[in-house]
C-alpha atoms as a PDB file:
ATOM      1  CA  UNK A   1      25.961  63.368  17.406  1.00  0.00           C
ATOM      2  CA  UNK A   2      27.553  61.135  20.287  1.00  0.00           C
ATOM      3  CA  UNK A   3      26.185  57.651  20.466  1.00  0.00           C
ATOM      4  CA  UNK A   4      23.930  57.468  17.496  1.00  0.00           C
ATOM      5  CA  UNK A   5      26.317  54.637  16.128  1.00  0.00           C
ATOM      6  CA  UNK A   6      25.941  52.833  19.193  1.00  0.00           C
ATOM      7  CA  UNK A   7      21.646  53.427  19.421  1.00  0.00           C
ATOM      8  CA  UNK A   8      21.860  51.996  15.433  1.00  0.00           C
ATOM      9  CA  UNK A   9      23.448  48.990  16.148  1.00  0.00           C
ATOM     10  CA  UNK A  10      21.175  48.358  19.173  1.00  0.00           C
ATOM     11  CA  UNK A  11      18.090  48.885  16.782  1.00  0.00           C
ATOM     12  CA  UNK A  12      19.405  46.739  13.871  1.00  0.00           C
ATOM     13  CA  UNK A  13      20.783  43.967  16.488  1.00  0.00           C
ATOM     14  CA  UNK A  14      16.594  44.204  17.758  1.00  0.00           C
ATOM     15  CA  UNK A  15      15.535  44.334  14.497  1.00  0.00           C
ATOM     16  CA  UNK A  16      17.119  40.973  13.485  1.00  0.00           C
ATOM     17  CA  UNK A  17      15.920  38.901  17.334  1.00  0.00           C
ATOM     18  CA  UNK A  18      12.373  39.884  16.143  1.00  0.00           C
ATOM     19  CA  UNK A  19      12.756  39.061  11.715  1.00  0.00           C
ATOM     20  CA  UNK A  20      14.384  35.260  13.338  1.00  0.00           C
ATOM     21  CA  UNK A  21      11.916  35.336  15.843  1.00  0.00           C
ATOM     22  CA  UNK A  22       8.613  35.621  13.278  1.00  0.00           C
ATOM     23  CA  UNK A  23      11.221  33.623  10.567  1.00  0.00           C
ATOM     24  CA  UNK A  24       8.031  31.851   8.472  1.00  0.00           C
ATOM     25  CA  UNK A  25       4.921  33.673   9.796  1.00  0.00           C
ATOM     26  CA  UNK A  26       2.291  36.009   7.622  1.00  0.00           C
ATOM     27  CA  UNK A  27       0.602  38.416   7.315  1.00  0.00           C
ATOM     28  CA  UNK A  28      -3.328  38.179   7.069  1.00  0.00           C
ATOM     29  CA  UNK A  29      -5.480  40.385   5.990  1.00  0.00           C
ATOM     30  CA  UNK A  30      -8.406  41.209   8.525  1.00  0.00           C
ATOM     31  CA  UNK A  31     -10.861  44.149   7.008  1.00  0.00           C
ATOM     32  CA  UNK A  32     -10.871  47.438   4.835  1.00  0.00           C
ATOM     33  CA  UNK A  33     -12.026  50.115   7.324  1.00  0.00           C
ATOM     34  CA  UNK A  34     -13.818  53.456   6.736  1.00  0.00           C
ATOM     35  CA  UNK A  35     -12.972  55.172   9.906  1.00  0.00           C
ATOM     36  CA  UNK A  36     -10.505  55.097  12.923  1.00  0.00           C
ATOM     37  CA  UNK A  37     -13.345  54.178  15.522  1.00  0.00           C
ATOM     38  CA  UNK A  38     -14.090  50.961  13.918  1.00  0.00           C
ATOM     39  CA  UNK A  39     -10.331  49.963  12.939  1.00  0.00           C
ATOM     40  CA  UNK A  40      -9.958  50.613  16.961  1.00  0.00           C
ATOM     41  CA  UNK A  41     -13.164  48.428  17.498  1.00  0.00           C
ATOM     42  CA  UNK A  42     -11.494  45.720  15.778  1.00  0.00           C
ATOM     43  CA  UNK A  43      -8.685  45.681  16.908  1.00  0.00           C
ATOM     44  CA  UNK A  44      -9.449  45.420  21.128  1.00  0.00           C
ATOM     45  CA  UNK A  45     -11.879  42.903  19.948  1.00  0.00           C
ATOM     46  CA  UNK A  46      -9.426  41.249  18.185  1.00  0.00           C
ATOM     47  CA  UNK A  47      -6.955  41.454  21.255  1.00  0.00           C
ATOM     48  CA  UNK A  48      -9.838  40.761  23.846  1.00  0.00           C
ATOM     49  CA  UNK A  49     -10.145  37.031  21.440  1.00  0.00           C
ATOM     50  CA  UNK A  50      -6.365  36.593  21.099  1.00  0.00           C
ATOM     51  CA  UNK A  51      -2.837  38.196  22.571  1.00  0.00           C
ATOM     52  CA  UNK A  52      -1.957  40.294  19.964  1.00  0.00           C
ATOM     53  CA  UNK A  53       1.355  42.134  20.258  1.00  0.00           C
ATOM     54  CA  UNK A  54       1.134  45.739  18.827  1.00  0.00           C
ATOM     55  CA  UNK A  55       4.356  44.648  16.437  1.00  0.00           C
ATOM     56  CA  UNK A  56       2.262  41.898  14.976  1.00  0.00           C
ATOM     57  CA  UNK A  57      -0.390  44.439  13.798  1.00  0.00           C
ATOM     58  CA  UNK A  58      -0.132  46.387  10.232  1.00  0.00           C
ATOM     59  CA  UNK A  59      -2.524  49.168   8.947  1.00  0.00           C
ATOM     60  CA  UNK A  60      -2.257  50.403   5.579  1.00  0.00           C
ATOM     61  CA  UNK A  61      -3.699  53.231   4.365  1.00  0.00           C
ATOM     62  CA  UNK A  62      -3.285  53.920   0.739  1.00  0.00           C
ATOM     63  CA  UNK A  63      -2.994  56.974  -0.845  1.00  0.00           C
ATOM     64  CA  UNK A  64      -6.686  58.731  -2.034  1.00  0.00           C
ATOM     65  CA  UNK A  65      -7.827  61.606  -3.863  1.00  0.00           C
ATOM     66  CA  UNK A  66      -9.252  64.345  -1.902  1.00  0.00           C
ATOM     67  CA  UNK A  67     -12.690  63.439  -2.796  1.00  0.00           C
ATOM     68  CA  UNK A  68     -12.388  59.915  -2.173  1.00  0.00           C
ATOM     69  CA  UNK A  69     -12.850  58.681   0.954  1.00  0.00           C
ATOM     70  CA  UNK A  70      -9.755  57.419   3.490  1.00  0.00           C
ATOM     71  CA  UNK A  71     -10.226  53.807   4.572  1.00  0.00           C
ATOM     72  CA  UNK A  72      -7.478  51.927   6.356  1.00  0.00           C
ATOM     73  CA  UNK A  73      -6.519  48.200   6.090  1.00  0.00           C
ATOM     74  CA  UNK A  74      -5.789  45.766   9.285  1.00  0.00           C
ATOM     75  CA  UNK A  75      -2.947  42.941   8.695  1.00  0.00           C
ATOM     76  CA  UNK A  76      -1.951  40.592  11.650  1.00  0.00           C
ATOM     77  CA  UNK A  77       1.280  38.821  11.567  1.00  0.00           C
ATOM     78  CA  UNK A  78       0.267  35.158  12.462  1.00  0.00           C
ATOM     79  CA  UNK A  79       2.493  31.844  12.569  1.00  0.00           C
ATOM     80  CA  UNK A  80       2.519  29.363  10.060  1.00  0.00           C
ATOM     81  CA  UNK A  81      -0.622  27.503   9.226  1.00  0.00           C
ATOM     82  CA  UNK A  82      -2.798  29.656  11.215  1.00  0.00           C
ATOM     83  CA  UNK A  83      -5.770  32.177   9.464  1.00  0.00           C
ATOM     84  CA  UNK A  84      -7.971  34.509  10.691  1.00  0.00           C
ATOM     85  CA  UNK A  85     -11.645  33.501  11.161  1.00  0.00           C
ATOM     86  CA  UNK A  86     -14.967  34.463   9.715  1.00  0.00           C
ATOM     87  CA  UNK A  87     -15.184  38.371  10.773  1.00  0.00           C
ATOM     88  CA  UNK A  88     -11.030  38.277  11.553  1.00  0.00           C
ATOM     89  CA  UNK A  89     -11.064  38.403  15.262  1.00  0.00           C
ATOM     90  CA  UNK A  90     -10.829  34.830  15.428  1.00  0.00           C
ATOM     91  CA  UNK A  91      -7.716  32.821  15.231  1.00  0.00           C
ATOM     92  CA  UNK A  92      -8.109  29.218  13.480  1.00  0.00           C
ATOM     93  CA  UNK A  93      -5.841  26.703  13.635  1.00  0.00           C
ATOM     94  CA  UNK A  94      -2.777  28.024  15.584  1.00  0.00           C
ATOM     95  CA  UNK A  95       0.088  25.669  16.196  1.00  0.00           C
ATOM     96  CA  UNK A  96       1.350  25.888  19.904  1.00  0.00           C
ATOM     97  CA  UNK A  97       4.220  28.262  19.993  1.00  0.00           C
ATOM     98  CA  UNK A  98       4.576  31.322  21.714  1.00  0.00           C
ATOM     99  CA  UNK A  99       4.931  34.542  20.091  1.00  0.00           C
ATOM    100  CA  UNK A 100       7.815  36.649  21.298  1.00  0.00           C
END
């Protein structure tokens, strides 16, 4: 197809900006979650606390039986030395640097 080499390179060329640009940072684990409303909950609360960027947000959900329930696990990407709070909406010690 025409231009797909050219759309790759764009995507890996953005791809490495935003790996140098989080070059240090972590990922913090902020709750299990047994159901989509409350992950969504979370996560404007979260945002409403804190700018969150949808790329620095992770949800995991790992693979269940059929009888077992589906719950869903909420990582933030945060700079170095900072944590997430008590109840992980809150940010704690945050150096001041601007995420891109």
């Amino acid at each position: 197809m025409p231009g797909q080499r050219k759309r790759k390179r764009k995507q890996d060329e953005e791809h490495g900006r935003r790996t140098d640009a989080h070059a240090g940072w972590q990922w913090h684990s902020a709750d299990w979650f047994a159901d989509r409303a409350s992950l969504v909950a979370h996560v404007r609360l979260l945002a409403a606390h804190h700018p969150v960027d949808e790329r620095q947000l992770r949800i995991d959900t790992p693979c269940t039986r059929t009888d077992a329930p589906v719950r869903s696990h909420l990582r933030v990407l945060l700079p170095p030395g900072s944590a997430l709070g008590p109840g992980g909406t809150t940010v704690v010690a945050a150096p001041a640097q601007e995420a891109p």
